[in-house]
C-alpha atoms as a PDB file:
ATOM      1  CA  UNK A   1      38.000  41.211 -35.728  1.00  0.00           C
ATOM      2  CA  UNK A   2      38.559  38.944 -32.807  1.00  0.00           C
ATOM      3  CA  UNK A   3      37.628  35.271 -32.108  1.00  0.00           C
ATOM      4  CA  UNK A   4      35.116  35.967 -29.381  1.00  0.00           C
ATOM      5  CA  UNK A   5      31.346  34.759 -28.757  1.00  0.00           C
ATOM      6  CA  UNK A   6      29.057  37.392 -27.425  1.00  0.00           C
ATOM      7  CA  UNK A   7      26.544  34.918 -26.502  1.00  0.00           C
ATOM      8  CA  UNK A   8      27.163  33.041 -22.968  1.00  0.00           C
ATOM      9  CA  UNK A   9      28.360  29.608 -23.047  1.00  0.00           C
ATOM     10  CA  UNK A  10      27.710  26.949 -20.546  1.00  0.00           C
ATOM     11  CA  UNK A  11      31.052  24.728 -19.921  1.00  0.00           C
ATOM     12  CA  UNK A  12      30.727  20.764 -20.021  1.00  0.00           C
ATOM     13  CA  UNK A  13      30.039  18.386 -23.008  1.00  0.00           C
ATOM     14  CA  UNK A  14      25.609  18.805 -23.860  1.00  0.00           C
ATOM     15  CA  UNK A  15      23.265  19.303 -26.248  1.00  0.00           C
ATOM     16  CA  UNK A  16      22.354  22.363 -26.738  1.00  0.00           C
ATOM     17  CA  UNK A  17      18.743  23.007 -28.312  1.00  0.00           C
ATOM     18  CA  UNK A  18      17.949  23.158 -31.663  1.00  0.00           C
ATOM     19  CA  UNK A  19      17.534  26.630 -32.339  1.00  0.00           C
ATOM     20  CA  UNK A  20      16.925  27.982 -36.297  1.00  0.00           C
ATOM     21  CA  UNK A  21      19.007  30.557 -37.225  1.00  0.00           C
ATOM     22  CA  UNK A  22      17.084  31.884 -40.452  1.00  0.00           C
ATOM     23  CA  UNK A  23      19.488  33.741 -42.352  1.00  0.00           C
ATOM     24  CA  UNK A  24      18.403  37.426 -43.680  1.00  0.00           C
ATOM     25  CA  UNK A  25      17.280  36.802 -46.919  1.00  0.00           C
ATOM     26  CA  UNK A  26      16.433  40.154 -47.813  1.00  0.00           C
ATOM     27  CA  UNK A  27      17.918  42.510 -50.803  1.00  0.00           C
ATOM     28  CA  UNK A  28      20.149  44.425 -48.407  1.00  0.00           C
ATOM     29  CA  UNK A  29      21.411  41.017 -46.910  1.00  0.00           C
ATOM     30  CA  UNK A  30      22.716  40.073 -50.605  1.00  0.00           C
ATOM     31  CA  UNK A  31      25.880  39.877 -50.775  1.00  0.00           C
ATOM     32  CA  UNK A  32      27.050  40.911 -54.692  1.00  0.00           C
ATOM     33  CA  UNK A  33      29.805  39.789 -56.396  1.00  0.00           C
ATOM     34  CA  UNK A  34      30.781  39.645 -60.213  1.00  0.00           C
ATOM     35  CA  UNK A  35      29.282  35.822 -60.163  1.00  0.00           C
ATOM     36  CA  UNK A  36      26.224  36.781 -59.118  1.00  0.00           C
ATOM     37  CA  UNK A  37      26.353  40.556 -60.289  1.00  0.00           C
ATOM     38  CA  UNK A  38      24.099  39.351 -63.874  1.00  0.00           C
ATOM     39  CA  UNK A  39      21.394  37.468 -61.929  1.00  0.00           C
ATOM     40  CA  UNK A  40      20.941  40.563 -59.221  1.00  0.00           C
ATOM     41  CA  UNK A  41      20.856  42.831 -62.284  1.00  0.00           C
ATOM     42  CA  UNK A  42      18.113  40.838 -63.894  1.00  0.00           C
ATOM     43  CA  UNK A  43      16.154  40.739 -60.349  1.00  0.00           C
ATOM     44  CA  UNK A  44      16.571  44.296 -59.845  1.00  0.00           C
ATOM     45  CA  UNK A  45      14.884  45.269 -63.048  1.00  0.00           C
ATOM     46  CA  UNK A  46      11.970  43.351 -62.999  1.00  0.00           C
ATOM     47  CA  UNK A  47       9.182  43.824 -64.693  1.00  0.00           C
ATOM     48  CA  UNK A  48      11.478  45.274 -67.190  1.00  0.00           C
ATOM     49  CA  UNK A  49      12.476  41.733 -68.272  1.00  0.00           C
ATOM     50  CA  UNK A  50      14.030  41.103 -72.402  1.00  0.00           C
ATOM     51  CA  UNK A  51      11.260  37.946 -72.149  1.00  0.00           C
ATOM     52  CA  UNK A  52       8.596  36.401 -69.989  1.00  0.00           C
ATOM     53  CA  UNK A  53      10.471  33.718 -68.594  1.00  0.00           C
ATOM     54  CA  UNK A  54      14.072  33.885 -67.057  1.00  0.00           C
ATOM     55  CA  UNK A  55      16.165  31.092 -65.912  1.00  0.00           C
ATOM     56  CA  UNK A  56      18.493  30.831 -63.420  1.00  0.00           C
ATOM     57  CA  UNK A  57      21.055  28.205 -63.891  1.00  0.00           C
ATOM     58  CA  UNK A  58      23.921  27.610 -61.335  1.00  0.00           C
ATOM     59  CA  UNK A  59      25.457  24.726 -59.123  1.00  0.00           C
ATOM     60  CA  UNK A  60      24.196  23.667 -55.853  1.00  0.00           C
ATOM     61  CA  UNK A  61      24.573  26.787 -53.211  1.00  0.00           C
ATOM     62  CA  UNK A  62      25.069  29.366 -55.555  1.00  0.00           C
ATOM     63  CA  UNK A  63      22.740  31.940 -54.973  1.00  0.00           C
ATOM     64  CA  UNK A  64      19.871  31.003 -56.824  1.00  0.00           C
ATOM     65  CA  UNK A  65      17.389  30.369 -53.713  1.00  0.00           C
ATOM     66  CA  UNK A  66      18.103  33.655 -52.441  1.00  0.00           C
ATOM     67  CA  UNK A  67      17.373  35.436 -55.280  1.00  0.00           C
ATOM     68  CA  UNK A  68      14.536  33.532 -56.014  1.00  0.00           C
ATOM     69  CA  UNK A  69      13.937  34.849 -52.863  1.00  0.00           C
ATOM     70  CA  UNK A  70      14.143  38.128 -53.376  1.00  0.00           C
ATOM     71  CA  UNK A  71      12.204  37.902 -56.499  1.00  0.00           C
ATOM     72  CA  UNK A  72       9.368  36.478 -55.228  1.00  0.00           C
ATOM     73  CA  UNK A  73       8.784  38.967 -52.379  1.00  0.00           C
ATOM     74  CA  UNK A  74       9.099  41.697 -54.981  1.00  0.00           C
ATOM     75  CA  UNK A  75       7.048  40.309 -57.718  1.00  0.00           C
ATOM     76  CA  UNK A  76       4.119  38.733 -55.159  1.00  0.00           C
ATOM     77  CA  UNK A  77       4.849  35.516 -56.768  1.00  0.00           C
ATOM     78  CA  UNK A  78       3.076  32.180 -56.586  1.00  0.00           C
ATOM     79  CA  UNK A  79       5.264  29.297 -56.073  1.00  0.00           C
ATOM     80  CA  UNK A  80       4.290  26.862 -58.509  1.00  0.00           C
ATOM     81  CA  UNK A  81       4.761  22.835 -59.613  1.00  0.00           C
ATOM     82  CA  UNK A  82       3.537  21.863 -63.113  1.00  0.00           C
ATOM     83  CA  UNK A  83       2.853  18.378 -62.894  1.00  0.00           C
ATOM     84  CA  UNK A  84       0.095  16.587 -64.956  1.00  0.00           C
ATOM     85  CA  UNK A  85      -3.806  17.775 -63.552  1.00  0.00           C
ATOM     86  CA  UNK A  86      -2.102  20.789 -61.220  1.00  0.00           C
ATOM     87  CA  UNK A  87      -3.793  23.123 -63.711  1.00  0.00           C
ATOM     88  CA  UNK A  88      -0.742  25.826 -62.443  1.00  0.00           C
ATOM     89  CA  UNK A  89      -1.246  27.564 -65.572  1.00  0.00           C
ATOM     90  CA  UNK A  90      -4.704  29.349 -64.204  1.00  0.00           C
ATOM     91  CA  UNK A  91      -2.266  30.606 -61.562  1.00  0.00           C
ATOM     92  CA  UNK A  92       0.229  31.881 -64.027  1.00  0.00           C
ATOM     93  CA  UNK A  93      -3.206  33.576 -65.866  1.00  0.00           C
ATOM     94  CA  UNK A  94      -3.667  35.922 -62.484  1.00  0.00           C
ATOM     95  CA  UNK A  95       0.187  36.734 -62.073  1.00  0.00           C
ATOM     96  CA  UNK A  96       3.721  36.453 -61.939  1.00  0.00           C
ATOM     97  CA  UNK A  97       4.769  32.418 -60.696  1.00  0.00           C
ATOM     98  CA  UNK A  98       8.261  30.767 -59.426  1.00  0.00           C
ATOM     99  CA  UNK A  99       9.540  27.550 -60.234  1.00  0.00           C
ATOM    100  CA  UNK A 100      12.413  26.343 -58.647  1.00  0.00           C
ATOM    101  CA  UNK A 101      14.894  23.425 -59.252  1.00  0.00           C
ATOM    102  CA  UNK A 102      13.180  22.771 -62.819  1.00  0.00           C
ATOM    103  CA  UNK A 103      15.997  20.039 -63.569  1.00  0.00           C
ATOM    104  CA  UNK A 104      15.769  18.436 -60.164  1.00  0.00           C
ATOM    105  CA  UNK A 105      11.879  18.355 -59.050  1.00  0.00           C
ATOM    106  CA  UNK A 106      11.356  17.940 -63.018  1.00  0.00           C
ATOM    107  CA  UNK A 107       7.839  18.301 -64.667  1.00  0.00           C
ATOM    108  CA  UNK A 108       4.887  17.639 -66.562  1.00  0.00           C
ATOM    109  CA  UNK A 109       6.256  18.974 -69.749  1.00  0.00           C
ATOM    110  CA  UNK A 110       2.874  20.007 -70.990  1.00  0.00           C
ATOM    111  CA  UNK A 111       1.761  22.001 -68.106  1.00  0.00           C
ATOM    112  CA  UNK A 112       4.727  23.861 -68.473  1.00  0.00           C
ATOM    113  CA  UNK A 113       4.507  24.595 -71.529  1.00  0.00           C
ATOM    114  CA  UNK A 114       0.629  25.653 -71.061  1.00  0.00           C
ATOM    115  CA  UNK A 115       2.159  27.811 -67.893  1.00  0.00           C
ATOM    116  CA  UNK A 116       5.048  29.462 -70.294  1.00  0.00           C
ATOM    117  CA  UNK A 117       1.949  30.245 -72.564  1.00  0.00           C
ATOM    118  CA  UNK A 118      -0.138  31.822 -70.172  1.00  0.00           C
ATOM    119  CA  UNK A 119       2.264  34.049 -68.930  1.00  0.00           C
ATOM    120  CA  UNK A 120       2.879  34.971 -72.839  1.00  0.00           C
ATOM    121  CA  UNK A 121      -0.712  35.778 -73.147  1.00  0.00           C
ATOM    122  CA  UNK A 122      -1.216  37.681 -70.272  1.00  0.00           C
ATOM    123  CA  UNK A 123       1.676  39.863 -69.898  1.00  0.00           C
ATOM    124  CA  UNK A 124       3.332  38.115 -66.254  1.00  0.00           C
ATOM    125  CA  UNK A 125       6.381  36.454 -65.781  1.00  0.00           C
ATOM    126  CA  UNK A 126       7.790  33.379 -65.100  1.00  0.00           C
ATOM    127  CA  UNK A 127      11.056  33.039 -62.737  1.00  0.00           C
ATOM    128  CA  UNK A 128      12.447  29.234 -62.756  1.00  0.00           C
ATOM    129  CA  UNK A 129      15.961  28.664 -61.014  1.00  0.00           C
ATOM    130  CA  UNK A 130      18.006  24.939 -62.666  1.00  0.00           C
ATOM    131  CA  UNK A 131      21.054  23.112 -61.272  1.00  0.00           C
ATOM    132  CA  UNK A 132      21.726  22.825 -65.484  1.00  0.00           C
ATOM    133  CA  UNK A 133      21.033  25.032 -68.207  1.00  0.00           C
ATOM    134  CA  UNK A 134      17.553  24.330 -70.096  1.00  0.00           C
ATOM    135  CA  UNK A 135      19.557  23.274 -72.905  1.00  0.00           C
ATOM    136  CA  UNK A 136      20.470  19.944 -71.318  1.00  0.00           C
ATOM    137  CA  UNK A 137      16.896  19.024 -69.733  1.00  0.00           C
ATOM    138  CA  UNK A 138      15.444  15.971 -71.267  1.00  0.00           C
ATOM    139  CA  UNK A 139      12.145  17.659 -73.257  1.00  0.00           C
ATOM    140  CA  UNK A 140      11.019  15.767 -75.398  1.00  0.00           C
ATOM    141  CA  UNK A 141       7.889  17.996 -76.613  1.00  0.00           C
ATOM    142  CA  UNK A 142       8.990  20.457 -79.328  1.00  0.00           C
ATOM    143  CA  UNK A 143       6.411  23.236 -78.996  1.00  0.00           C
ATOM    144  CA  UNK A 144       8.581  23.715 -74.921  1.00  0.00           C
ATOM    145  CA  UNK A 145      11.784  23.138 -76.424  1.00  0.00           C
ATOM    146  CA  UNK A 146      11.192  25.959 -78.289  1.00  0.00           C
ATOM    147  CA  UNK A 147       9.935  27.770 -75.745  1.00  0.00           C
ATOM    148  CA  UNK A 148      12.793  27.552 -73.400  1.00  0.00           C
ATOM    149  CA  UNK A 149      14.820  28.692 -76.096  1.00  0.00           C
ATOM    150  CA  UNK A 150      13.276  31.807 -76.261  1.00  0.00           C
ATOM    151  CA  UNK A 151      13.719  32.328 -72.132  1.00  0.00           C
ATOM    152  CA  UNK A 152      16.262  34.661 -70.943  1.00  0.00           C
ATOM    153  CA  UNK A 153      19.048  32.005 -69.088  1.00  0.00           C
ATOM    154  CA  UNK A 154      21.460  33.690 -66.805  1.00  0.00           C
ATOM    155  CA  UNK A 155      24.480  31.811 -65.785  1.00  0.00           C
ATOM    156  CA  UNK A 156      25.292  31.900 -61.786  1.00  0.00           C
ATOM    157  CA  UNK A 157      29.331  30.575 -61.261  1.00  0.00           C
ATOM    158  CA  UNK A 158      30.829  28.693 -58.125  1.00  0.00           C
ATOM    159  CA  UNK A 159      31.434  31.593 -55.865  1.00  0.00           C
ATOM    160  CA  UNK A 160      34.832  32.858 -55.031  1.00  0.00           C
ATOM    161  CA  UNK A 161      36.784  32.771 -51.703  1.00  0.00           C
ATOM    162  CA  UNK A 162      36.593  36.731 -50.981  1.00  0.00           C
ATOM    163  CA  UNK A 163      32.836  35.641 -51.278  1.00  0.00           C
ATOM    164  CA  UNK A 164      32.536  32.829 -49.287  1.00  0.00           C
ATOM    165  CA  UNK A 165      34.234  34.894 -46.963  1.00  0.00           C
ATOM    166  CA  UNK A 166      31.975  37.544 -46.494  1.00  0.00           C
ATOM    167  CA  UNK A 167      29.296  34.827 -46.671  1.00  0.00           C
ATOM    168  CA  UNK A 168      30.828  32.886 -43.599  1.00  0.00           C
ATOM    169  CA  UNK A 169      31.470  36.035 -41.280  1.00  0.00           C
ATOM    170  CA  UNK A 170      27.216  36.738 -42.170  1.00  0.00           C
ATOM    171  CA  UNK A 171      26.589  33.871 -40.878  1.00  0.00           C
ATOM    172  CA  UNK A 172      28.069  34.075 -37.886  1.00  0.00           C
ATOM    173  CA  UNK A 173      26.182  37.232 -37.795  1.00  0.00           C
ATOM    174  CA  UNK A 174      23.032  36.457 -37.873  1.00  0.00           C
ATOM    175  CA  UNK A 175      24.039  33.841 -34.956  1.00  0.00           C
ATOM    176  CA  UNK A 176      25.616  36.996 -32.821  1.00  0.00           C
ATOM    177  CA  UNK A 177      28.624  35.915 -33.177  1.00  0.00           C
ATOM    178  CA  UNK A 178      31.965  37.429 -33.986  1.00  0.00           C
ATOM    179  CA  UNK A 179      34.879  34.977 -35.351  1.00  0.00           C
ATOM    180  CA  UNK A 180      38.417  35.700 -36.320  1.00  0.00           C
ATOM    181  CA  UNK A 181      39.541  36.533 -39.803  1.00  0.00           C
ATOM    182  CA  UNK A 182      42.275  33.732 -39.349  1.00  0.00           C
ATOM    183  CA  UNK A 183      39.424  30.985 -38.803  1.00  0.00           C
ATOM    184  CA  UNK A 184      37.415  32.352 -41.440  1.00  0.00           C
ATOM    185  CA  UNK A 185      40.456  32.187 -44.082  1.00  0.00           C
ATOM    186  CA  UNK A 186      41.219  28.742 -42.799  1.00  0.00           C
ATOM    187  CA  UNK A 187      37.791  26.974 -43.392  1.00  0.00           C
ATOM    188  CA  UNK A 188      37.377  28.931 -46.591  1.00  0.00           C
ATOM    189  CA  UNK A 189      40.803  27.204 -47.880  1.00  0.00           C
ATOM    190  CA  UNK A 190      39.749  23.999 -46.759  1.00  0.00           C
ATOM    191  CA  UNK A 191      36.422  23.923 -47.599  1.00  0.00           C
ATOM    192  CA  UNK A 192      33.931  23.455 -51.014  1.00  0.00           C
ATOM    193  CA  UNK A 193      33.458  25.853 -53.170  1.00  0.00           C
ATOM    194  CA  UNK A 194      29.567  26.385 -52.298  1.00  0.00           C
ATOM    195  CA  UNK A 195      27.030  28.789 -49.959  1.00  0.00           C
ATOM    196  CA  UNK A 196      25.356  25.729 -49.079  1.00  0.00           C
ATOM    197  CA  UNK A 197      28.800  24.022 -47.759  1.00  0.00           C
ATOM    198  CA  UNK A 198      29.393  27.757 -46.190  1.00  0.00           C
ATOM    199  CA  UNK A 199      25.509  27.041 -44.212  1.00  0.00           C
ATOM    200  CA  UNK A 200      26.546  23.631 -42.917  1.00  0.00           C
ATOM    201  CA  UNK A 201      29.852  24.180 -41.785  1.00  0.00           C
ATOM    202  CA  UNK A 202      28.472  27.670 -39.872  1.00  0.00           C
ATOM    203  CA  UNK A 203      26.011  25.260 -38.291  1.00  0.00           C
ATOM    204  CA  UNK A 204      28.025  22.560 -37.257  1.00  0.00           C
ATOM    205  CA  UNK A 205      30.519  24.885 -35.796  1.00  0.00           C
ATOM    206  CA  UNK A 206      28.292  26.812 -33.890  1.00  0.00           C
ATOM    207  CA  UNK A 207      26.147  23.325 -32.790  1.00  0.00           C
ATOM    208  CA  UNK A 208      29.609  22.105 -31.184  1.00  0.00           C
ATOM    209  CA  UNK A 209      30.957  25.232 -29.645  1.00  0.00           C
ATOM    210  CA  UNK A 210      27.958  25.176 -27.797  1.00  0.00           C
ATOM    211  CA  UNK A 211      27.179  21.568 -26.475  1.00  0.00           C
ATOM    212  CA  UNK A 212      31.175  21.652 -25.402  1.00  0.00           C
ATOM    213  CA  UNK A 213      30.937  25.237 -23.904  1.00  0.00           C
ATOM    214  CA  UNK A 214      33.572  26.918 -25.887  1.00  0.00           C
ATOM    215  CA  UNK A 215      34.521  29.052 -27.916  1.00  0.00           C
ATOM    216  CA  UNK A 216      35.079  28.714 -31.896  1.00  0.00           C
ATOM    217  CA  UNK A 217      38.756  28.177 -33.022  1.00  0.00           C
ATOM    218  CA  UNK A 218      41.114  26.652 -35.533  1.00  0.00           C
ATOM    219  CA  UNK A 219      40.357  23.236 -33.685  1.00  0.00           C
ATOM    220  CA  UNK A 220      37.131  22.933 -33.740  1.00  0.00           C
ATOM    221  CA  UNK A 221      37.135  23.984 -37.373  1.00  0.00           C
ATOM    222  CA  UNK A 222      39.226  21.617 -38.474  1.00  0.00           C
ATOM    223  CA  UNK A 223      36.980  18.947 -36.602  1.00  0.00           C
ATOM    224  CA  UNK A 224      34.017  20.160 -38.273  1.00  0.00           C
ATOM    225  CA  UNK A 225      35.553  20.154 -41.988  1.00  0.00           C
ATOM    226  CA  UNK A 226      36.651  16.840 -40.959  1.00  0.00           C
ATOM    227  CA  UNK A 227      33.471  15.424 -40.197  1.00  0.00           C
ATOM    228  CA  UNK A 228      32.155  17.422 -43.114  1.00  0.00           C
ATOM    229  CA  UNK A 229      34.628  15.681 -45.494  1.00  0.00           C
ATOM    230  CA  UNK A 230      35.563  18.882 -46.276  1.00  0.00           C
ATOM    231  CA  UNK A 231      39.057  18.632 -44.795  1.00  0.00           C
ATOM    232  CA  UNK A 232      41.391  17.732 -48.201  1.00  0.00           C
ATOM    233  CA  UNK A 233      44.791  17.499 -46.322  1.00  0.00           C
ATOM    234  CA  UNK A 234      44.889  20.748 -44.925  1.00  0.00           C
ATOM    235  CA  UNK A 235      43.721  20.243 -41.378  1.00  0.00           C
ATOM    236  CA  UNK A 236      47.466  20.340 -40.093  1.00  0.00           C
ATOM    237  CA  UNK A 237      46.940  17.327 -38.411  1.00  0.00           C
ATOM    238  CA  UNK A 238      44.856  19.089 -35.782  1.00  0.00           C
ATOM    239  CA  UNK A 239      41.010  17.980 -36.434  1.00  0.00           C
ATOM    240  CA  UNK A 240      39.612  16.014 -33.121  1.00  0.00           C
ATOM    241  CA  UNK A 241      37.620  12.743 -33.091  1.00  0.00           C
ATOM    242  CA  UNK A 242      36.170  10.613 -35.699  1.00  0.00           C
ATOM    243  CA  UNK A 243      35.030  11.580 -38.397  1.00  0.00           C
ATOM    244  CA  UNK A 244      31.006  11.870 -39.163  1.00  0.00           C
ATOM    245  CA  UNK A 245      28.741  12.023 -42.213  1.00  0.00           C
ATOM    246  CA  UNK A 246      26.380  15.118 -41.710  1.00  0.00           C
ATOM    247  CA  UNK A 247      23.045  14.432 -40.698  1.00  0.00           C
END
């Protein structure tokens, strides 16, 4: 692989527009690995589920959004909120329903409980992705206590570097651009262990290579990690200009 851009580059310091680069989010575009290889399993067999309701419990930028994801799209999934008078459990009556960052957005903890119930009754599912497991959410109602006990909870670790690897190099994909292995292993040495660290540091990179017209090198990523905070020592004394807090 070599450190070249296929898309043209304008030279000069600018701003180049803000373009979103959606990454593929698809099945194919999943990248497996034996982190993740229990939650894609679980995805994969649905509606075969061992229970109605299956958690998904994993730090920030693990995975868990894609699959979601992916699950949805399968399953024709309604993306749901159950807070107090949403009445989400008539959706969960006519099919299967997402839920995502449980722990974070939190809940009305009897409408979830009345949506775990419907989806009991009428034979659907219930997907719902969690920073933490359901073990350490503050419920205080016993009747969904024990219903989250009963939910299948599959654990999603911090990815690894050959992962974050592959990650990185896809995201410079789906930008149309080619970067060298060297860079690659250099940010992912440097950087936190997280796909949503991986996201921000493609976009950064790519944001700058463009506004200064050049092309993406050891340099420029050690700016970026710098103005990441992601640079813990490693930047060999060759990271450029102050550093930023992300927007």
């Amino acid at each position: 692989m070599t450190d070249t851009n296929e898309r043209p580059r304008r030279k000069g310091e600018q701003l180049p527009l803000h373009f979103t680069h959606d990454a593929a989010r698809g099945r194919d575009d999943l990248l497996v690995s034996a982190r993740l290889a229990a939650a894609v399993s679980v995805v994969d067999e649905w509606p075969n589920w061992p229970s109605p309701v299956v958690i998904l419990a994993g730090p920030v930028g693990s995975g868990k959004s894609h699959l979601a994801h992916i699950w949805r799209e399968r399953a024709g999934a309604a993306e749901i909120h159950p807070l107090a008078g949403s009445n989400v459990s008539q959706i969960a009556s006519a099919g299967p329903v997402l839920f995502e960052d449980a722990d974070r957005r939190g809940f009305d903890e009897t409408e979830l409980f009345h949506v775990i119930n419907a989806v009991r009754q009428h034979g659907h599912t219930l997907l719902m992705t969690s920073r933490q497991w359901p073990a350490s959410w503050e419920v205080a109602l016993p009747d969904l206590r024990s219903r989250l006990k009963a939910a299948t909870v599959v654990e999603i670790g911090e990815p690894d570097e050959e992962l974050l690897a592959q990650v990185i190099v896809k995201l410079f994909a789906d930008r149309q651009l080619n970067i060298d292995d060297k860079i690659v292993g250099y940010i992912v040495n440097r950087m936190e262990r997280s796909l949503e660290t991986a996201q921000r540091v493609v976009d950064q990179l790519d944001r700058l290579a463009l506004a200064r017209g050049v092309r993406i090198n050891r340099n420029l990523a050690a700016e970026v990690l710098e103005r990441l905070g992601q640079a813990d020592g490693g930047a060999d004394g060759d990271a450029q200009g102050d550093a930023e807090g992300d927007d």
